[in-house]
C-alpha atoms as a PDB file:
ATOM      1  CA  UNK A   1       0.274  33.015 -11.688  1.00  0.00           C
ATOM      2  CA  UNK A   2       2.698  30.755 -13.412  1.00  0.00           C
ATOM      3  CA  UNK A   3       5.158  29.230 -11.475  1.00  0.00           C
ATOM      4  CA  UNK A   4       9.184  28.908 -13.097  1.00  0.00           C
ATOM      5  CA  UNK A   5      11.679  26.892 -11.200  1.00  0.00           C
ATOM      6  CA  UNK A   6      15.070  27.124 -12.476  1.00  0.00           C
ATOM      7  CA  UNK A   7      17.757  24.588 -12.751  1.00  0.00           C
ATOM      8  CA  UNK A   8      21.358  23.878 -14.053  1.00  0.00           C
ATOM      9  CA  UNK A   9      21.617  21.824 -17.616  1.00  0.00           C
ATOM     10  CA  UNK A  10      24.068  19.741 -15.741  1.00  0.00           C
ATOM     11  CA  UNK A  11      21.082  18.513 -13.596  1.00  0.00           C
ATOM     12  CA  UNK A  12      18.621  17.937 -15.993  1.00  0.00           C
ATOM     13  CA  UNK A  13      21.434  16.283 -18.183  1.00  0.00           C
ATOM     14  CA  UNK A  14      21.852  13.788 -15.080  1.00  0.00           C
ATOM     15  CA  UNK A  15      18.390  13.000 -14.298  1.00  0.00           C
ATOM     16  CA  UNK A  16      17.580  12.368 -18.364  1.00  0.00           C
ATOM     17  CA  UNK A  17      14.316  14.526 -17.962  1.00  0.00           C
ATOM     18  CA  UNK A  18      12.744  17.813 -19.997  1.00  0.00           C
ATOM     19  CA  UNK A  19       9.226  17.588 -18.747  1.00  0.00           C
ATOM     20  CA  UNK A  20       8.391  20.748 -16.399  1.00  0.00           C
ATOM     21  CA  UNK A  21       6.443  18.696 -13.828  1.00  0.00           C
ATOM     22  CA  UNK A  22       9.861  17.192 -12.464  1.00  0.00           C
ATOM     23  CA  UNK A  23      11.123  20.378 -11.764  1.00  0.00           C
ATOM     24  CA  UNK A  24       8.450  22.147  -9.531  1.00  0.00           C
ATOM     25  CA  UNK A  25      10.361  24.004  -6.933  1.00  0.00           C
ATOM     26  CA  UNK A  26       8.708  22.119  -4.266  1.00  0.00           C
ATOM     27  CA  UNK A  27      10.317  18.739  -5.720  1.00  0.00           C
ATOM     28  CA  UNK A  28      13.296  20.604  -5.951  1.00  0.00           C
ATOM     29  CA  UNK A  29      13.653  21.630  -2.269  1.00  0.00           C
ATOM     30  CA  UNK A  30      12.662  17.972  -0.905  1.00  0.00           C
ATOM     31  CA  UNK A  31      15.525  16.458  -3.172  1.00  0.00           C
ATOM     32  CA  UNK A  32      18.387  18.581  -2.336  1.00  0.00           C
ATOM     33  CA  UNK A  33      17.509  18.184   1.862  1.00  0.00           C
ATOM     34  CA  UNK A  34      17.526  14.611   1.191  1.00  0.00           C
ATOM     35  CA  UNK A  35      20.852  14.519  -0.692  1.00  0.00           C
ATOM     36  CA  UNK A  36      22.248  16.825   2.378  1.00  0.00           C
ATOM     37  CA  UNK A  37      21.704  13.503   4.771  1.00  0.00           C
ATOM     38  CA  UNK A  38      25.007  11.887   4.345  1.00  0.00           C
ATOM     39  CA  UNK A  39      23.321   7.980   4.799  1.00  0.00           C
ATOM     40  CA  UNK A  40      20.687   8.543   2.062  1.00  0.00           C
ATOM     41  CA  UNK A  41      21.155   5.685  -0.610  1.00  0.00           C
ATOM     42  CA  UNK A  42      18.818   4.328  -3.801  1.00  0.00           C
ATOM     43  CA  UNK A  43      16.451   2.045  -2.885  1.00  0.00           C
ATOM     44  CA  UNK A  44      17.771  -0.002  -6.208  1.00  0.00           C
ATOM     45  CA  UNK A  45      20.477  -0.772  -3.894  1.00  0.00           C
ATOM     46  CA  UNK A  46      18.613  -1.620  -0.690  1.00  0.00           C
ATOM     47  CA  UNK A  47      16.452  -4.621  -2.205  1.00  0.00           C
ATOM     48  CA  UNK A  48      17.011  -8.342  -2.782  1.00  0.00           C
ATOM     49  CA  UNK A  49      15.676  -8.493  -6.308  1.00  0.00           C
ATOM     50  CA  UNK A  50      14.479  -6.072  -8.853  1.00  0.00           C
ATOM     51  CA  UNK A  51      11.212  -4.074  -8.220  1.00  0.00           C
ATOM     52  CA  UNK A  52       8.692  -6.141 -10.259  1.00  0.00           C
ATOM     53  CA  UNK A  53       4.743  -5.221 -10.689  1.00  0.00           C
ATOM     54  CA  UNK A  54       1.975  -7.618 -11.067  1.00  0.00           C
ATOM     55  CA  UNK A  55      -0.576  -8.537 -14.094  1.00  0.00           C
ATOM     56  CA  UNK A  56      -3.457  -9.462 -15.247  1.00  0.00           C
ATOM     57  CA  UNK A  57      -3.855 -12.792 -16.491  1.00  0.00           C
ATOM     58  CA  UNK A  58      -5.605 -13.851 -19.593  1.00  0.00           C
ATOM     59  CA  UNK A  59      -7.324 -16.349 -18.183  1.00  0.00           C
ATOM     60  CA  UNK A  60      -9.370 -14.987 -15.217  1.00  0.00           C
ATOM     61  CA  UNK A  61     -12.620 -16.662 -15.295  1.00  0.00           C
ATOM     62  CA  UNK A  62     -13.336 -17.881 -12.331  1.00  0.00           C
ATOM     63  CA  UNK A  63     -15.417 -21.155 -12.268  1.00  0.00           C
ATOM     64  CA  UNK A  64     -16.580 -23.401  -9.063  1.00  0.00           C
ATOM     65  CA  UNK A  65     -14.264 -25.289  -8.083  1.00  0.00           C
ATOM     66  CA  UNK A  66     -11.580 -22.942  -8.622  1.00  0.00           C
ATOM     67  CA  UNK A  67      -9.804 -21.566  -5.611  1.00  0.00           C
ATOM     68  CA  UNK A  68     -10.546 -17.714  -5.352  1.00  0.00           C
ATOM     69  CA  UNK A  69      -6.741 -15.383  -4.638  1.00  0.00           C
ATOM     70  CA  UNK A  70      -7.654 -11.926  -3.838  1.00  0.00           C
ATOM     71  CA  UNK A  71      -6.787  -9.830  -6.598  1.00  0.00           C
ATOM     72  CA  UNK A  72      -5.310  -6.360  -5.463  1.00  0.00           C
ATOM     73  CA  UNK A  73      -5.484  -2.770  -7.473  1.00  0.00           C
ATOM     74  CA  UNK A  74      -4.628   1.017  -6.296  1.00  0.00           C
ATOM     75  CA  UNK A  75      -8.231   1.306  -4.729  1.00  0.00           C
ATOM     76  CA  UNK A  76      -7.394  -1.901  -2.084  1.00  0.00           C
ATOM     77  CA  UNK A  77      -3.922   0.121  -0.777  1.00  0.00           C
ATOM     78  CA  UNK A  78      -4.646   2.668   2.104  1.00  0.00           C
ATOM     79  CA  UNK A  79      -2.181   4.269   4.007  1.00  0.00           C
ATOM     80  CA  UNK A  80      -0.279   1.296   5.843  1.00  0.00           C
ATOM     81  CA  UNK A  81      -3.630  -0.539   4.952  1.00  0.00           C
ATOM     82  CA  UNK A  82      -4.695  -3.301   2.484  1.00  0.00           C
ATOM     83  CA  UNK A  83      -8.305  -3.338   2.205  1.00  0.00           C
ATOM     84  CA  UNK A  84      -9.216  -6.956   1.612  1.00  0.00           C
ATOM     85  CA  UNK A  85     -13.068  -6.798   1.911  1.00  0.00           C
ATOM     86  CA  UNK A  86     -13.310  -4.712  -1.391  1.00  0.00           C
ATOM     87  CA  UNK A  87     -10.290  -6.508  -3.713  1.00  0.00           C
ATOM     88  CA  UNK A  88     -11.303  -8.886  -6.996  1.00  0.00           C
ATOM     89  CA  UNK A  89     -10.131 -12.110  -7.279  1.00  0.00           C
ATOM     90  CA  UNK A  90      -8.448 -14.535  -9.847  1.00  0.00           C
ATOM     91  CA  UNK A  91      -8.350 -18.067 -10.308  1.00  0.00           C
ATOM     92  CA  UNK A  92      -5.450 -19.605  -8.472  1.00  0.00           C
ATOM     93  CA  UNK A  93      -4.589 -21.925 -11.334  1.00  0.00           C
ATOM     94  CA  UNK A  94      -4.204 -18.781 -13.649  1.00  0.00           C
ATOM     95  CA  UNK A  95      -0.905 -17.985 -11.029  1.00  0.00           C
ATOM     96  CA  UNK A  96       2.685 -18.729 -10.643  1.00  0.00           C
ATOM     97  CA  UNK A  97       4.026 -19.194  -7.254  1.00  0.00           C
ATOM     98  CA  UNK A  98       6.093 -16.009  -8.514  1.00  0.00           C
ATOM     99  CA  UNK A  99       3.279 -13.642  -8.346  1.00  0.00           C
ATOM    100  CA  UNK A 100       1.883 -14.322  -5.018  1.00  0.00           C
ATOM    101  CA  UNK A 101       2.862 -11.577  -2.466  1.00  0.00           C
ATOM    102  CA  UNK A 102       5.267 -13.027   0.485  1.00  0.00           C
ATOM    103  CA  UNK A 103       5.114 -11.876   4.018  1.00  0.00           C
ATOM    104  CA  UNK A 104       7.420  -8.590   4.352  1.00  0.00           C
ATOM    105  CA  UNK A 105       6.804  -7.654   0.657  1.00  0.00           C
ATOM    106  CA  UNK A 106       6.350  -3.945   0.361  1.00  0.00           C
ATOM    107  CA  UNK A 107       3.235  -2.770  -2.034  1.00  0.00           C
ATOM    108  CA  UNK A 108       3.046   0.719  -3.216  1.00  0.00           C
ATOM    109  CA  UNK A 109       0.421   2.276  -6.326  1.00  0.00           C
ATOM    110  CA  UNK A 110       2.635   4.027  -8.824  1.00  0.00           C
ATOM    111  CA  UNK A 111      -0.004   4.416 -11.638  1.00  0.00           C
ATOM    112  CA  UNK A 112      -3.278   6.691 -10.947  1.00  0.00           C
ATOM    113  CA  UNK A 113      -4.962   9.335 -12.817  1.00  0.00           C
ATOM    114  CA  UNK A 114      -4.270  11.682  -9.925  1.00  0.00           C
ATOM    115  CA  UNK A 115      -1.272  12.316  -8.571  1.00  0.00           C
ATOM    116  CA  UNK A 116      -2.380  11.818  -4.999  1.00  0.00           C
ATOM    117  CA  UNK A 117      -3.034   8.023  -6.456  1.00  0.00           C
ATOM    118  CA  UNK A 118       0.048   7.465  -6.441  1.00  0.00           C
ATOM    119  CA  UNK A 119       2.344   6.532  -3.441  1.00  0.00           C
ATOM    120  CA  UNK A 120      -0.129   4.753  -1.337  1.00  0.00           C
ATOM    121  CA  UNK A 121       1.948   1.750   0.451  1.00  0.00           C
ATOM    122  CA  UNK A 122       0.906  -0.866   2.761  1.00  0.00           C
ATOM    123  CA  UNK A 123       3.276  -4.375   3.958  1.00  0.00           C
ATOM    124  CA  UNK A 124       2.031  -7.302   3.488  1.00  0.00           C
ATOM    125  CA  UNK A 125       1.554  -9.363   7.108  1.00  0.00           C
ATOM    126  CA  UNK A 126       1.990 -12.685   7.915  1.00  0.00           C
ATOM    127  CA  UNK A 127      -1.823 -12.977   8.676  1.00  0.00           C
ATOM    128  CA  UNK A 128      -3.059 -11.653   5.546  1.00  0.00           C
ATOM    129  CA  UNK A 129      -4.831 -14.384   2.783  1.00  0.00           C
ATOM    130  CA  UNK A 130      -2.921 -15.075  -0.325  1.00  0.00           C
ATOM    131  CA  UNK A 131      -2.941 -12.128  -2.332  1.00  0.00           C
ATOM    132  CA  UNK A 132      -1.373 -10.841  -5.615  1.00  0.00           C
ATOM    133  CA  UNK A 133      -1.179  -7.425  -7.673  1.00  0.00           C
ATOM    134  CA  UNK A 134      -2.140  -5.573 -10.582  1.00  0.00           C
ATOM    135  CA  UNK A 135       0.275  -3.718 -12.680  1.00  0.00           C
ATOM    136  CA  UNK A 136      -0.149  -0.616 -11.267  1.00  0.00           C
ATOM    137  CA  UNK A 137       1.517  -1.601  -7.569  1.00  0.00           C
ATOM    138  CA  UNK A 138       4.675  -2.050  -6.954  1.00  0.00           C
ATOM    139  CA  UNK A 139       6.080  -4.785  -4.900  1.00  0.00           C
ATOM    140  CA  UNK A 140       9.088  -4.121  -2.736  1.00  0.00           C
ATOM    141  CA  UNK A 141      11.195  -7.071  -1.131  1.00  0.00           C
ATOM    142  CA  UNK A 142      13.899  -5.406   1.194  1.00  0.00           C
ATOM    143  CA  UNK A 143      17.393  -6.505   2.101  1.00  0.00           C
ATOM    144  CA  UNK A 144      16.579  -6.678   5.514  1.00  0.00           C
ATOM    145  CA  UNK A 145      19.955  -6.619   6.571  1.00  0.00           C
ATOM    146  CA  UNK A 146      20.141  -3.016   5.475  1.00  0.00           C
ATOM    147  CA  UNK A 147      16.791  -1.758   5.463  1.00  0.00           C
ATOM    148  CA  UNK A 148      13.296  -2.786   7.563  1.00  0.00           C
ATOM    149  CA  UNK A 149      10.441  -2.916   5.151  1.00  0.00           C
ATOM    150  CA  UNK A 150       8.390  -1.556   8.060  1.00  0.00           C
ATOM    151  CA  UNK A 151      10.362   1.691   8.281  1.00  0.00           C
ATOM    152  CA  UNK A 152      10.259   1.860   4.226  1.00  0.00           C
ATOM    153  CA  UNK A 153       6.595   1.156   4.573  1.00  0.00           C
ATOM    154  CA  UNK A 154       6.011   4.268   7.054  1.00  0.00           C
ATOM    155  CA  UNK A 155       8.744   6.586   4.819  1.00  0.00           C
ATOM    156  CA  UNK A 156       7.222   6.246   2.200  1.00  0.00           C
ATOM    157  CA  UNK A 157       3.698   7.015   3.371  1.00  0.00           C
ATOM    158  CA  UNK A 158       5.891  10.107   4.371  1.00  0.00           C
ATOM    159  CA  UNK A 159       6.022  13.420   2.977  1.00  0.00           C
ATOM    160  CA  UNK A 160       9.629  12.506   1.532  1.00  0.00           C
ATOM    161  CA  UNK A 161       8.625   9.041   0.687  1.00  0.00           C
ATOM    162  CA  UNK A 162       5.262  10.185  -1.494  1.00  0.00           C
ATOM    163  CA  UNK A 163       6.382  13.298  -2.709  1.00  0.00           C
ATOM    164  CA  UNK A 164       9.777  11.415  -4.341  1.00  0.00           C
ATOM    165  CA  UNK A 165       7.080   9.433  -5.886  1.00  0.00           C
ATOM    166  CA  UNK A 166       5.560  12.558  -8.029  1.00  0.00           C
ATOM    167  CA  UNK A 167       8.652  13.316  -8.414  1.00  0.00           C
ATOM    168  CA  UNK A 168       9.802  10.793 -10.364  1.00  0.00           C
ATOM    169  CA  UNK A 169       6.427  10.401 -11.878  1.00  0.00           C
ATOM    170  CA  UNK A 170       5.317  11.493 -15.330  1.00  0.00           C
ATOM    171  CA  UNK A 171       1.836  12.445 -16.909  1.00  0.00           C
ATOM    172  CA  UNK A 172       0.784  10.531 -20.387  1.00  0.00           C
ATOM    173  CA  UNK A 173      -2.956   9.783 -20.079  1.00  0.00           C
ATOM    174  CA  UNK A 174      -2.500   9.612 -16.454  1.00  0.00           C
ATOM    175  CA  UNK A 175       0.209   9.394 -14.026  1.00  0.00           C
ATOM    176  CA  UNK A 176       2.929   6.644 -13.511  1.00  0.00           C
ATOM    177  CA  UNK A 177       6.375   5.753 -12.913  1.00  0.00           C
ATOM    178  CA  UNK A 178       8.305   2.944 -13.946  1.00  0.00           C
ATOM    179  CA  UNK A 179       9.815  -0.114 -11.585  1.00  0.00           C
ATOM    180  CA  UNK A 180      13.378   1.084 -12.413  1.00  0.00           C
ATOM    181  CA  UNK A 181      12.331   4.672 -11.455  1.00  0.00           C
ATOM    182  CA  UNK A 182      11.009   3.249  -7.996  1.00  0.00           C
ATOM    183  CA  UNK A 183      14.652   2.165  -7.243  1.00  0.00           C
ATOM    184  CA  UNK A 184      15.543   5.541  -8.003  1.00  0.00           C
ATOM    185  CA  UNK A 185      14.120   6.338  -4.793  1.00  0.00           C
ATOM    186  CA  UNK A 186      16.602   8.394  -1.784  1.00  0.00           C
ATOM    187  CA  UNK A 187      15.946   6.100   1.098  1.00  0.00           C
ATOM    188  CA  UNK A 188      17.703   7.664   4.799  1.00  0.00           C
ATOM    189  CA  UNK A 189      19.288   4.582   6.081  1.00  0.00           C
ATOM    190  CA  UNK A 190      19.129   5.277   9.613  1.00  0.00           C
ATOM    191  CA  UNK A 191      20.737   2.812  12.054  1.00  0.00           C
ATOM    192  CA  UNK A 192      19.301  -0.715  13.218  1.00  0.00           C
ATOM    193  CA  UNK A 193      18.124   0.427  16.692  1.00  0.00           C
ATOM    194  CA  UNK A 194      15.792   3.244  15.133  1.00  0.00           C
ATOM    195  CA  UNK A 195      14.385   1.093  12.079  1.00  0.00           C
ATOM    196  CA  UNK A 196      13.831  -1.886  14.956  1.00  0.00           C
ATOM    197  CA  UNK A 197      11.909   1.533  16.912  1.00  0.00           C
ATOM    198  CA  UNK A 198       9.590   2.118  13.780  1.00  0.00           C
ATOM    199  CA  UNK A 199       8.529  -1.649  13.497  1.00  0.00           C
ATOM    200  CA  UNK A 200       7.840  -2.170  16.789  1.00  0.00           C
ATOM    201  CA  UNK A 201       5.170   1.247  16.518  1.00  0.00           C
ATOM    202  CA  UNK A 202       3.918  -0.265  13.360  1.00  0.00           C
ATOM    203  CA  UNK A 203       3.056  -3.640  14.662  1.00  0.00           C
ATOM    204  CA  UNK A 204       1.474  -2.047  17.531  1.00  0.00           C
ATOM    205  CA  UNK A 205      -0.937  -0.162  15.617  1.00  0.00           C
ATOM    206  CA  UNK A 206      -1.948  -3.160  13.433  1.00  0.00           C
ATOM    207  CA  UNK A 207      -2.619  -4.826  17.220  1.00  0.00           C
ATOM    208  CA  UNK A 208      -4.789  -1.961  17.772  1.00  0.00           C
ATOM    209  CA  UNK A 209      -6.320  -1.436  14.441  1.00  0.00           C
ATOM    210  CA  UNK A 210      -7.465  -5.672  14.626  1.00  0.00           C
ATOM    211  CA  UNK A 211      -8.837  -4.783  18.650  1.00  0.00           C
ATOM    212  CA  UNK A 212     -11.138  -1.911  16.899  1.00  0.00           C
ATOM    213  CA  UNK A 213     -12.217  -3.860  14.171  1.00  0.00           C
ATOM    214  CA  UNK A 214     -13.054  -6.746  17.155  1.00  0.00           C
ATOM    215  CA  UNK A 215     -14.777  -4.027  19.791  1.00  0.00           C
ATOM    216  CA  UNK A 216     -17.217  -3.053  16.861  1.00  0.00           C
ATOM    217  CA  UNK A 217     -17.815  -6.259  15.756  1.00  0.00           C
ATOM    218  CA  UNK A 218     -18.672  -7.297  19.218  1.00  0.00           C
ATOM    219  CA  UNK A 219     -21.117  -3.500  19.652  1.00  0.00           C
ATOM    220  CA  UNK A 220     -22.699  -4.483  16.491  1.00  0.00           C
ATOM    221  CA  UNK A 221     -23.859  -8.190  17.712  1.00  0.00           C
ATOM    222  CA  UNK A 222     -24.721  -6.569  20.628  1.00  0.00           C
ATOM    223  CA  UNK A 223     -27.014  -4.332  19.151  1.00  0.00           C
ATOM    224  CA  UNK A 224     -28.371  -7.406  16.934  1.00  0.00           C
ATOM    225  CA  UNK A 225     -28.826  -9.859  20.340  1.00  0.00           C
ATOM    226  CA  UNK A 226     -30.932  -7.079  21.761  1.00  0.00           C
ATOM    227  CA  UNK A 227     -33.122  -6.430  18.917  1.00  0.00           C
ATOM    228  CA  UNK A 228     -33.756 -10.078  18.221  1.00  0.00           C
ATOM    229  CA  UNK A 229     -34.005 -10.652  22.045  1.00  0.00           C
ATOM    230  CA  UNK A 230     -36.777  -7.410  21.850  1.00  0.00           C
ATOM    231  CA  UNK A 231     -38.310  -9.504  19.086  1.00  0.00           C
ATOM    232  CA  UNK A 232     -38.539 -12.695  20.659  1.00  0.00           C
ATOM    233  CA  UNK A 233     -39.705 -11.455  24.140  1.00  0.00           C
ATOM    234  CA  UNK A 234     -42.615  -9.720  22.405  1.00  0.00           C
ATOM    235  CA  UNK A 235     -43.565 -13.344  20.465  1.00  0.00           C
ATOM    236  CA  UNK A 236     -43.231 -14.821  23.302  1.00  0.00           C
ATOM    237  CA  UNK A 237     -45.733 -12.281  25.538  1.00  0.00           C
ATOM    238  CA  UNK A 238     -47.714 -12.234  22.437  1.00  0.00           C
ATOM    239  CA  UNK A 239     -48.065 -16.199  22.290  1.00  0.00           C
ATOM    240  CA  UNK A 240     -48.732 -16.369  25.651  1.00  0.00           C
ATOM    241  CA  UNK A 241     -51.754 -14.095  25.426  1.00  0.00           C
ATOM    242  CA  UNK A 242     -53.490 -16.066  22.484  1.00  0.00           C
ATOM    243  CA  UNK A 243     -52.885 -18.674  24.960  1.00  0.00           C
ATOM    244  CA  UNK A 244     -55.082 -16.830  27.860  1.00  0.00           C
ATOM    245  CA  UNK A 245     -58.420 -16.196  25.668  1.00  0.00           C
END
């Protein structure tokens, strides 16, 4: 059955959109609780410079000498996760110093053919190698004075955060949203104290995320000692008995 949501001219007239797929009632709900919280701002107002995407440079051959940048698109962003092992790479001489992410930058995929494509987000750590972005993430830097990019990080991995990000997306051949329409974004600025409270969880997790990733590393060359141990014990017994006749 064919669902109708229903809305005032005045609204539509406001938000300079006709397509249906802004208007599903479920979109509708999420943006009038948010507009009820009396500290909700734009995000356009909560950042130090304009929301900016990456590109893809002309020149991206890579040759031997050439120093290899990991080159980042939608499939490399998880939730709260940048998956490094799987990215493409550029040639750093093909860069500006402009397009290289900086620690604290905020990365989130608003292009996709799926709408679940779209509002993946992940920080960039202090930690991470040198890194920039195709044209279909976004890259956030915050105003930290008025708003943690760790809490944005985790809100917009949110159900409020995400689903804002359909929202305001529209369908050509596939789905995407503008950088101007990612400031557009209702952003609860909650005090200090509680934003501080969300980093803090965040970092731990990454702690315990990078102690996983060491524990199986260390099962799996534990497993690999034994078997080449095995191995070696049996050449050894082996040698020892050409040795006897």
């Amino acid at each position: 059955m064919a669902r109708i949501s229903i809305v005032k001219l005045s609204e539509i007239e406001g938000v300079k959109r006709f397509d249906a797929g802004r208007y599903r009632t479920s979109f509708l709900k999420l943006e009038k609780d948010l507009k009820k919280i009396t500290i909700i701002r734009k995000l356009g107002y909560l950042v130090v410079e304009p929301v900016r995407t990456g590109y893809t440079p002309r020149n991206r051959d890579i040759y031997q000498d050439d120093i290899r940048i990991h080159f980042l698109k939608t499939d490399n962003l998880r939730e709260g996760v940048i998956d490094f092992e799987n990215s493409g790479f550029l040639p750093a001489r093909s860069l500006s110093e402009s397009d290289y992410l900086k620690f604290k930058n905020v990365t989130v995929t608003i292009s996709g053919a799926h709408y679940d494509i779209i509002g993946k987000a992940a920080i960039f750590l202090d930690y991470y190698p040198q890194a920039v972005t195709d044209h279909n993430i976004a890259v956030i830097e915050t105003d930290e004075n008025l708003l943690n990019p760790f809490y944005l990080t985790i809100f917009l991995n949110s159900k409020y955060g995400r689903e804002q990000l359909w929202m305001l997306s529209r369908q050509t051949e596939q789905f995407n949203l503008s950088c101007r329409e990612v400031e557009e974004l209702l952003i609860p600025l909650f005090d200090a104290d509680f934003q501080q409270e969300i980093e803090i969880l965040v970092k731990n997790s990454f702690d315990l995320i990078e102690k996983a990733k060491s524990l199986y590393s260390q099962a799996e060359n534990l497993i690999s000692s034994k078997i080449l141990n095995f191995h070696l014990h049996n050449k050894i017994i082996a040698q020892a008995f050409l040795l006897l006749l």
